[in-house]
Protein backbone atom coordinates (compact mmCIF):
# COMPACT_ATOMS: atom_id res chain seq x y z
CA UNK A 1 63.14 102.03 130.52
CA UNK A 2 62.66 105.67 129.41
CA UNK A 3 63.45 108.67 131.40
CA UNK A 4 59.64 109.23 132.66
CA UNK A 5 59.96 105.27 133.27
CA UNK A 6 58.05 103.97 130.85
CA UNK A 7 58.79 100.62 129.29
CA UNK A 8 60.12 100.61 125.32
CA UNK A 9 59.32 97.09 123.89
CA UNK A 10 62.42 96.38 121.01
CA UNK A 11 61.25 94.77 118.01
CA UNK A 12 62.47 94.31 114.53
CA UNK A 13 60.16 93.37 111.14
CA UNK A 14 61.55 90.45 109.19
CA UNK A 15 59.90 88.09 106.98
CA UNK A 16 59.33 84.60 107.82
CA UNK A 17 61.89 83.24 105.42
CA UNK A 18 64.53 85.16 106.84
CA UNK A 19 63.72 84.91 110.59
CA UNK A 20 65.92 81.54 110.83
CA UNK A 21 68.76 83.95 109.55
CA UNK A 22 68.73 86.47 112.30
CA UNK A 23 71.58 85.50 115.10
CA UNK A 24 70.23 88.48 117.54
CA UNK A 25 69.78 92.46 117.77
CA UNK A 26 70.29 94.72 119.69
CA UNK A 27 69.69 98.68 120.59
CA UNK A 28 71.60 101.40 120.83
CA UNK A 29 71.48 104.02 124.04
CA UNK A 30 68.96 105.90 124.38
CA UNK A 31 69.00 109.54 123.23
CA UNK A 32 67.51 112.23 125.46
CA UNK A 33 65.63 113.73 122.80
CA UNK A 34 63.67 111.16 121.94
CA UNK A 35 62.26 108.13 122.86
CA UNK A 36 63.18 106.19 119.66
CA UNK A 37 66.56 104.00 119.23
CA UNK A 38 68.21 102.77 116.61
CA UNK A 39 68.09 98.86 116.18
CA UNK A 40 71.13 96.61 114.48
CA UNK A 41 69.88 93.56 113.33
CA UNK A 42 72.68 90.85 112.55
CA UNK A 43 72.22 87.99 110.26
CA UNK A 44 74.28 84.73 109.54
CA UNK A 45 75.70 84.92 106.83
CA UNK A 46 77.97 82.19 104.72
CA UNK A 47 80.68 83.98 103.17
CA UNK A 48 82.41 82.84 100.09
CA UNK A 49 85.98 83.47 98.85
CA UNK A 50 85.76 83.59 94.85
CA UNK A 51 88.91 83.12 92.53
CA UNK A 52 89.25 85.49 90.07
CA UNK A 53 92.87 84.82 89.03
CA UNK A 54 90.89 82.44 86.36
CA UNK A 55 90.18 85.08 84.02
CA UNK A 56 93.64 86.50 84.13
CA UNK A 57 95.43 83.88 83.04
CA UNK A 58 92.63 83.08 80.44
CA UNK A 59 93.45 83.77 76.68
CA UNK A 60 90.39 85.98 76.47
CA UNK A 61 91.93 88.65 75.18
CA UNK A 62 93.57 86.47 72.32
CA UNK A 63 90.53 85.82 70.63
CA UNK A 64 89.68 87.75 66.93
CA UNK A 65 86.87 89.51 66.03
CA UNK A 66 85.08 87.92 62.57
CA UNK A 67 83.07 89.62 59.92
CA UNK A 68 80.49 87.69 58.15
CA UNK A 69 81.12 88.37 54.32
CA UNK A 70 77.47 87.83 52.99
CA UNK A 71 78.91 87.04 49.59
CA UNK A 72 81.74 84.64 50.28
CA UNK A 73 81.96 83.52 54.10
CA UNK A 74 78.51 80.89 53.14
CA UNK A 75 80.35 79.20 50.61
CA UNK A 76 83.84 79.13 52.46
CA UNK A 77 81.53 77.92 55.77
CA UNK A 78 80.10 75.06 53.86
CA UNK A 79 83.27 73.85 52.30
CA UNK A 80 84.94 74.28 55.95
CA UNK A 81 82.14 72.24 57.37
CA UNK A 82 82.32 68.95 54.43
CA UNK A 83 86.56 68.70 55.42
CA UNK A 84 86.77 65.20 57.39
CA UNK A 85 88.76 67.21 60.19
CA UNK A 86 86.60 69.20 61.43
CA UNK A 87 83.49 67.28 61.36
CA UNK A 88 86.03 64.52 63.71
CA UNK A 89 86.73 67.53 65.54
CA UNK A 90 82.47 67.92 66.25
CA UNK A 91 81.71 64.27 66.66
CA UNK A 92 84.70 63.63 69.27
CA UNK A 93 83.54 67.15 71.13
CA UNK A 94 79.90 65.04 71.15
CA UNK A 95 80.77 61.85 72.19
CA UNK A 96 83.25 63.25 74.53
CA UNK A 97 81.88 63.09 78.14
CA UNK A 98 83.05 66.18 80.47
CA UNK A 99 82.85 66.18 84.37
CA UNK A 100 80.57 68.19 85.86
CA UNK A 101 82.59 70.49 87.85
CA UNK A 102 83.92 73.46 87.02
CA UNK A 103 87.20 71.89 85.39
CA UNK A 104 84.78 69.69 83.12
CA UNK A 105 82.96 73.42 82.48
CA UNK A 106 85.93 74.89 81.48
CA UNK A 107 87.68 71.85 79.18
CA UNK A 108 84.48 71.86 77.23
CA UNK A 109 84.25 75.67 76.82
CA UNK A 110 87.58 76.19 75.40
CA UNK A 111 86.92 72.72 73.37
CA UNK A 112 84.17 74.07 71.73
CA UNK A 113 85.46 77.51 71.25
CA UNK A 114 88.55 76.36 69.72
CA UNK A 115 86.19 74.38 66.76
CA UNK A 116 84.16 77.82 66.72
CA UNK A 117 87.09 79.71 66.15
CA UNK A 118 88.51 77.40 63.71
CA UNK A 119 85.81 77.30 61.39
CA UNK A 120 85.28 81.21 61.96
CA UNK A 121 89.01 81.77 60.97
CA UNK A 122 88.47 80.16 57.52
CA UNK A 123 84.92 81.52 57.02
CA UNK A 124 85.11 85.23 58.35
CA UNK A 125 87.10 87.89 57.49
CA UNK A 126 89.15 88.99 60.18
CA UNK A 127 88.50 92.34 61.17
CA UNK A 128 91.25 94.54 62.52
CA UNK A 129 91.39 96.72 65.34
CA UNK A 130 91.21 100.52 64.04
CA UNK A 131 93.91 102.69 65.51
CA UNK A 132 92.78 106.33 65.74
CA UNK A 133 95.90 108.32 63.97
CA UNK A 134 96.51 111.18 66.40
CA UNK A 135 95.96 114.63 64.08
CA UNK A 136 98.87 116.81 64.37
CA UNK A 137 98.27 119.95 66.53
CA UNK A 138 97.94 123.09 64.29
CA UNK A 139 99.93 125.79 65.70
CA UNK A 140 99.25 128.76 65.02
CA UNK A 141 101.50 131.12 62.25
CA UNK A 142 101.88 133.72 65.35
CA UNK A 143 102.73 130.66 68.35
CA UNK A 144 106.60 130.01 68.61
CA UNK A 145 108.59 127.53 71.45
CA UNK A 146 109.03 130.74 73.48
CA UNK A 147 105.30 131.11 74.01
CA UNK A 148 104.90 127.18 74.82
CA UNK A 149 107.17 127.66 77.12
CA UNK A 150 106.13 130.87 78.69
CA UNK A 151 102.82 128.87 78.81
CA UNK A 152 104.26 125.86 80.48
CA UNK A 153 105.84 128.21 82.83
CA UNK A 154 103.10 130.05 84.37
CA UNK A 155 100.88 126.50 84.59
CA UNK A 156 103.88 125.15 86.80
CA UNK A 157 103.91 128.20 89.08
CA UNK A 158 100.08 128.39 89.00
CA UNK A 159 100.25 124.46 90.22
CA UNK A 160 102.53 125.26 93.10
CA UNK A 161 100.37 128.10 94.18
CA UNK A 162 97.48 125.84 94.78
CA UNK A 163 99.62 123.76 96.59
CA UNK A 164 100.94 126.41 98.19
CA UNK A 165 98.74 129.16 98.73
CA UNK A 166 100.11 131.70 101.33
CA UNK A 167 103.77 131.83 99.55
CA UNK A 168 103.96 135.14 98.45
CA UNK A 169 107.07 134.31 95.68
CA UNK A 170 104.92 132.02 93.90
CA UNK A 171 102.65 134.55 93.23
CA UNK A 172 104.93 137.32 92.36
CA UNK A 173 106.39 134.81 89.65
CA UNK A 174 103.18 134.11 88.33
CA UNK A 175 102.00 137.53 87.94
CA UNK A 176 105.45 138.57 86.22
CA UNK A 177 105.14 135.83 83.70
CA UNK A 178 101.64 136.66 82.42
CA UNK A 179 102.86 140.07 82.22
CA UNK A 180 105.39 138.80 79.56
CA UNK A 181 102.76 136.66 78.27
């Protein structure tokens, strides 16, 4: 009932798939300046606790990153590929039956990214990781460890006056120091 006691009716849209999901809703209290509520609709819902200490422990981060060498990795691929151990290696991973759970998922992954690997590792060239070299800081013919300091100084005092901004002897330090600066 409204305040000039009038009925409301309370409805909420859903489509007809998820009508068999919706427990019950309800409405909030009714505000004086209008005749409108808000309605909360709540669904079931089937909640599902995932594992994701799987990829921590994986040895993802182990793997190498390959270069194809367009002159030499065909031939080295091809020679790779005629050795009696790896084609054993392929014809056991195809005969091989897995189960289909996620274990069986997970055997047959690393399975056949171990052979992968393997036959990258004599085909590929490696490729390294490229570590940036830092470039030493060019100071300049005038700059000295007193005026790092200095600088250092008054960045520390400026940081405490932001934390504390009504003390009155952080800022008298501060302005002192950039008058030596």
């Amino acid at each position: 009932m409204t305040s000039n006691g009038s009925s409301v009716v309370d409805y909420a849209i859903v489509s007809e798939s998820l009508l068999s999901s919706v427990e019950y809703f309800r409405t909030h209290e009714l505000n004086y300046l209008s005749d409108h509520v808000k309605i909360e609709i709540f669904l079931k819902c089937m909640q599902r606790e995932y594992n994701f200490d799987i990829f921590e422990n994986s040895n993802w981060s182990s793997y190498k990153s390959f270069k194809w060498d367009s002159q030499k990795s065909k031939l080295k691929l091809l020679d790779h590929l005629s050795d009696e151990t790896v084609l054993n290696n392929i014809l056991n991973f195809e005969m091989q039956n897995f189960s289909n759970d996620q274990r069986g998922v997970d055997d047959e992954t690393n399975k056949l990214t171990t052979i992968l690997c393997n036959l990258a590792e004599n085909s590929c060239v490696i490729k390294r990781k490229n570590f940036k070299k830092s470039k030493p800081k060019n100071k300049q013919p005038w700059s000295d460890n007193a005026i790092t300091d200095l600088k250092h100084q008054i960045n520390a005092i400026g940081r405490n006056i932001k934390a504390n901004p009504f003390d009155k002897t952080y800022k008298t330090r501060y302005f002192n120091l950039l008058k030596n600066f």
